[in-house]
Structure formats: structure tokens, C-alpha cells
Protein backbone atom coordinates (compact mmCIF):
# COMPACT_ATOMS: atom_id res chain seq x y z
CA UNK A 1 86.87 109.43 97.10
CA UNK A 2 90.55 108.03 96.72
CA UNK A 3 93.31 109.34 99.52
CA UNK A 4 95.11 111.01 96.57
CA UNK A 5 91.24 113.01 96.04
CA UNK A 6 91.37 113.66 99.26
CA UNK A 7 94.58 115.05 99.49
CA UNK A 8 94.03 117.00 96.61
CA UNK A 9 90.56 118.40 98.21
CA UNK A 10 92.70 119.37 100.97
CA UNK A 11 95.10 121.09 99.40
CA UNK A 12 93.07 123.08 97.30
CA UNK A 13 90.85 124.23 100.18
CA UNK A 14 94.92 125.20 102.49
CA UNK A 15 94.79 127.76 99.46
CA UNK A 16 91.42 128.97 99.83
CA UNK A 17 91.88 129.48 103.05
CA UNK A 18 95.34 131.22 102.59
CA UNK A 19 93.81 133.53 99.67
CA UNK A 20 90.24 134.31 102.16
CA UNK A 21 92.13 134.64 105.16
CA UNK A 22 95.11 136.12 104.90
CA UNK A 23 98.28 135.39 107.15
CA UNK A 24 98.47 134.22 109.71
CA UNK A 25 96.41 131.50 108.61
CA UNK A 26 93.90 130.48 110.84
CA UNK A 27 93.73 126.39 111.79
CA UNK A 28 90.58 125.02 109.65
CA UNK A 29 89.00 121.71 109.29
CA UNK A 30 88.14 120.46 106.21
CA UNK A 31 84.96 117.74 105.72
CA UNK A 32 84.44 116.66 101.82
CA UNK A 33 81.06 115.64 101.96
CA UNK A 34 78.77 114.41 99.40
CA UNK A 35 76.51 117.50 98.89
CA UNK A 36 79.86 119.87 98.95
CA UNK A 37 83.05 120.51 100.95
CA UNK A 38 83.10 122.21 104.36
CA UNK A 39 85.41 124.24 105.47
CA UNK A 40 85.63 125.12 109.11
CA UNK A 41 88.07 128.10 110.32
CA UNK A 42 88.82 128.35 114.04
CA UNK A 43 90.79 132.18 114.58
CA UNK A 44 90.81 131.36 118.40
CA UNK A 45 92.21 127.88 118.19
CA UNK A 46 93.64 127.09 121.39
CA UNK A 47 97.46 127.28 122.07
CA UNK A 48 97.63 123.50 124.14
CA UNK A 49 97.49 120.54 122.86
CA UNK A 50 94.44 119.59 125.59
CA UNK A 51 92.93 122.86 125.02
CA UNK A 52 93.02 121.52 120.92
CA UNK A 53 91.60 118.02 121.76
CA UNK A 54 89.13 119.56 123.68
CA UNK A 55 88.18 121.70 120.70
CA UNK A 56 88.08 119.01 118.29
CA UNK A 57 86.10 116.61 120.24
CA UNK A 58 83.70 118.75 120.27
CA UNK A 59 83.86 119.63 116.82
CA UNK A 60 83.71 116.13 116.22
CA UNK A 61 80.30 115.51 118.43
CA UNK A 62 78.77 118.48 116.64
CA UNK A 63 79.96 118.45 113.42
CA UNK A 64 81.56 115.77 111.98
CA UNK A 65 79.22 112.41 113.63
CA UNK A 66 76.28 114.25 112.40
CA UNK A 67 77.57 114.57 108.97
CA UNK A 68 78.62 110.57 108.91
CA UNK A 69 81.83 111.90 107.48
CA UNK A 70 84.21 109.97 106.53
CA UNK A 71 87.39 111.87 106.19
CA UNK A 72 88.92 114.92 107.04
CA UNK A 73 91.69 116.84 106.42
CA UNK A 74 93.20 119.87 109.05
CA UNK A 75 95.19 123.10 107.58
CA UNK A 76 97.22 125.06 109.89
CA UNK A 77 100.13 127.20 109.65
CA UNK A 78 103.53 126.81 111.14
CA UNK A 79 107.22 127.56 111.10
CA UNK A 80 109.61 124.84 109.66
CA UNK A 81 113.35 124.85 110.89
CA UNK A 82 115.36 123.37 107.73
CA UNK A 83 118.42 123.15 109.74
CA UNK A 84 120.10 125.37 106.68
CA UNK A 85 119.80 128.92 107.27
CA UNK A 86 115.96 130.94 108.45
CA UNK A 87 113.34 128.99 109.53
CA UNK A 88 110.42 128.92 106.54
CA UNK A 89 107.01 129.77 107.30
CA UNK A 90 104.61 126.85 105.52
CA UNK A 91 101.20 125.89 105.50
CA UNK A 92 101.07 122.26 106.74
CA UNK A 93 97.76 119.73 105.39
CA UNK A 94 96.89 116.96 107.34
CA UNK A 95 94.45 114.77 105.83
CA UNK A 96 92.83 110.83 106.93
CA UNK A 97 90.09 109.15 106.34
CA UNK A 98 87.75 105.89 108.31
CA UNK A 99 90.13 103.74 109.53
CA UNK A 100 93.13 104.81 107.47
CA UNK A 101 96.54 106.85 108.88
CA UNK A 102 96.83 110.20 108.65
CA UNK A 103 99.31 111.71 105.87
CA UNK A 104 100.58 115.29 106.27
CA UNK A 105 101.92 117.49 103.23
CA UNK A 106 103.16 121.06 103.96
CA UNK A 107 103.56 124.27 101.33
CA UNK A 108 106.56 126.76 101.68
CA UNK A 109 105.23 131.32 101.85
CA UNK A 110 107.41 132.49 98.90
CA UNK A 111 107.18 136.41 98.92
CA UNK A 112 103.66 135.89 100.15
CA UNK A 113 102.51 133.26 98.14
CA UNK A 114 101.83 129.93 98.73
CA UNK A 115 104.26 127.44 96.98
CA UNK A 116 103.87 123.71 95.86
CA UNK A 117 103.69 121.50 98.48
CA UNK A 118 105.78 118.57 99.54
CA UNK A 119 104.93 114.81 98.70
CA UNK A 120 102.73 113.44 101.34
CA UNK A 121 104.46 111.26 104.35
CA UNK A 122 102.82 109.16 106.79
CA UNK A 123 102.36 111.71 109.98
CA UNK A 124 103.74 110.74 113.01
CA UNK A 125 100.86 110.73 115.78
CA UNK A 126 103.25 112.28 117.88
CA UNK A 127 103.75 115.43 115.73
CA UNK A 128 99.61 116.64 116.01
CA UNK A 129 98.34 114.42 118.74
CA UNK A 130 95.04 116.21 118.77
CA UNK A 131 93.92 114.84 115.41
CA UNK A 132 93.12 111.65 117.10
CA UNK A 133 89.91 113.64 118.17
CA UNK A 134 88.89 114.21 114.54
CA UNK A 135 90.23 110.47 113.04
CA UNK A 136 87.64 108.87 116.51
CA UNK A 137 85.14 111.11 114.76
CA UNK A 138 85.70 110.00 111.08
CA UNK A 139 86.04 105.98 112.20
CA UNK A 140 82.79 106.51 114.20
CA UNK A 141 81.25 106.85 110.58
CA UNK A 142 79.11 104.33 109.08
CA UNK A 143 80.18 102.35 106.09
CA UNK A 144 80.35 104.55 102.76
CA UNK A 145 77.71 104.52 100.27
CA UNK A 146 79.40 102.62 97.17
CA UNK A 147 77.22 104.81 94.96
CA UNK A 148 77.93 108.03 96.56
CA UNK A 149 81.81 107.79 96.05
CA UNK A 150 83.40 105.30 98.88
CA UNK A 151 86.85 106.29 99.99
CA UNK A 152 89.21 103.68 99.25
């Protein structure tokens, strides 16, 4: 799987999530893996950023190691101040993979629906500093299988 897959992966399953779940959206992992994409919800993520690092460590210990995945991506939602009028409520992707940097892509709530989202940036480490418990996890993986589909 190619970054752009994985993006793509990632922001299909932000609108699965929006259409199962409902607003607010809950913060949800997602793990492409070989056999089929996982999608983990957490409704009582925690409101810190130690209480999330916690959270995701764990995740990662439990989850994600003994997977050997290789990527991940994170949905959440959150409120975007454009600087021009009412702050817009968006659904925000962050995606990486083994020993890559995190990108982060975000889609405007339009009347309730989910709109296109944004071309992917670089995210700023700074911005959602509790990913680094997920991207340990996904660097702790072993090598892909070239005949399973490697990430490049």
C-alpha cells in the first residue's frame, strides 16, 4: 500500500465512521491490514493529551504490535477557526505509516454532511503529540511482505 492508498483508506473509513456514528464523531483508529481494515472507535477518549498517550500506548501493545501493522491512520473531530467569520466544525484524518511522517487532511460538516477534504500537509508533531504512541507502534513492525502489498 502507497501513502496516497493509505490516505484514501483513511478517508473513506472518517466517513464510515461519520455515517455509523453520528456527530459528535467519536476519535477512531484505523489499521489497513492484509486480511481487511480495522476500525477502532474510542467514545470515552480521554480529554489530555497524557491521558491520550496513555490510551494509545496501550492500544498500540494490544492491538497494533500484534497485528505487525504497518500503518495507521487516526479520525477525530474538531473545530477549525478560519480566522474569517464562525469557526467550522471538520473531521480531521491523520494517517503514517513505518518509518514515514505523519500527513493530516481534514473535511468541512456542510448542513450535516461531510464535505471533500483538504489536500494532505505534513502534520506538525506538535499539533497531535499523542500519535507518537501509535507511529512507535507502527515502526516497531517488521519489514512488509513484498507480496502482500509493501507500503512504499
Amino acid at each position: 500500500m502507497r501513502l496516497a492508498e493509505l490516505e484514501a483508506v483513511c478517508r473513506e473509513a472518517a466517513r464510515g465512521v461519520v455515517e455509523r456514528e453520528g456527530r459528535p464523531v467519536p476519535p477512531a483508529v484505523v489499521l489497513p491490514l492484509p486480511e481487511r481494515n480495522k476500525v477502532t472507535t474510542f467514545p470515552h477518549f480521554p480529554p489530555d493529551d497524557e491521558g491520550r498517550t496513555a490510551l494509545l500506548e496501550r492500544f498500540g501493545a494490544e492491538v497494533v504490535r500484534p497485528a505487525n501493522a504497518s500503518c495507521f491512520g487516526f479520525i477525530a473531530e474538531a473545530t477549525l477557526e478560519t480566522g474569517q467569520g464562525d469557526p467550522v466544525d471538520v473531521v480531521v484524518v491523520a494517517y503514517s505509516a513505518r518509518l514515514h511522517h505523519a500527513h493530516v487532511t481534514a473535511a468541512p460538516f456542510a448542513e450535516g454532511v461531510l464535505g471533500d477534504f483538504s489536500a494532505a500537509e505534513e502534520l506538525d508533531p506538535e499539533a497531535m503529540p499523542f500519535l507518537a504512541a501509535l507511529q512507535a507502534a507502527v515502526d516497531a513492525a517488521g519489514p512488509p511482505d513484498a507480496f502482500r502489498g509493501a507500503l512504499t
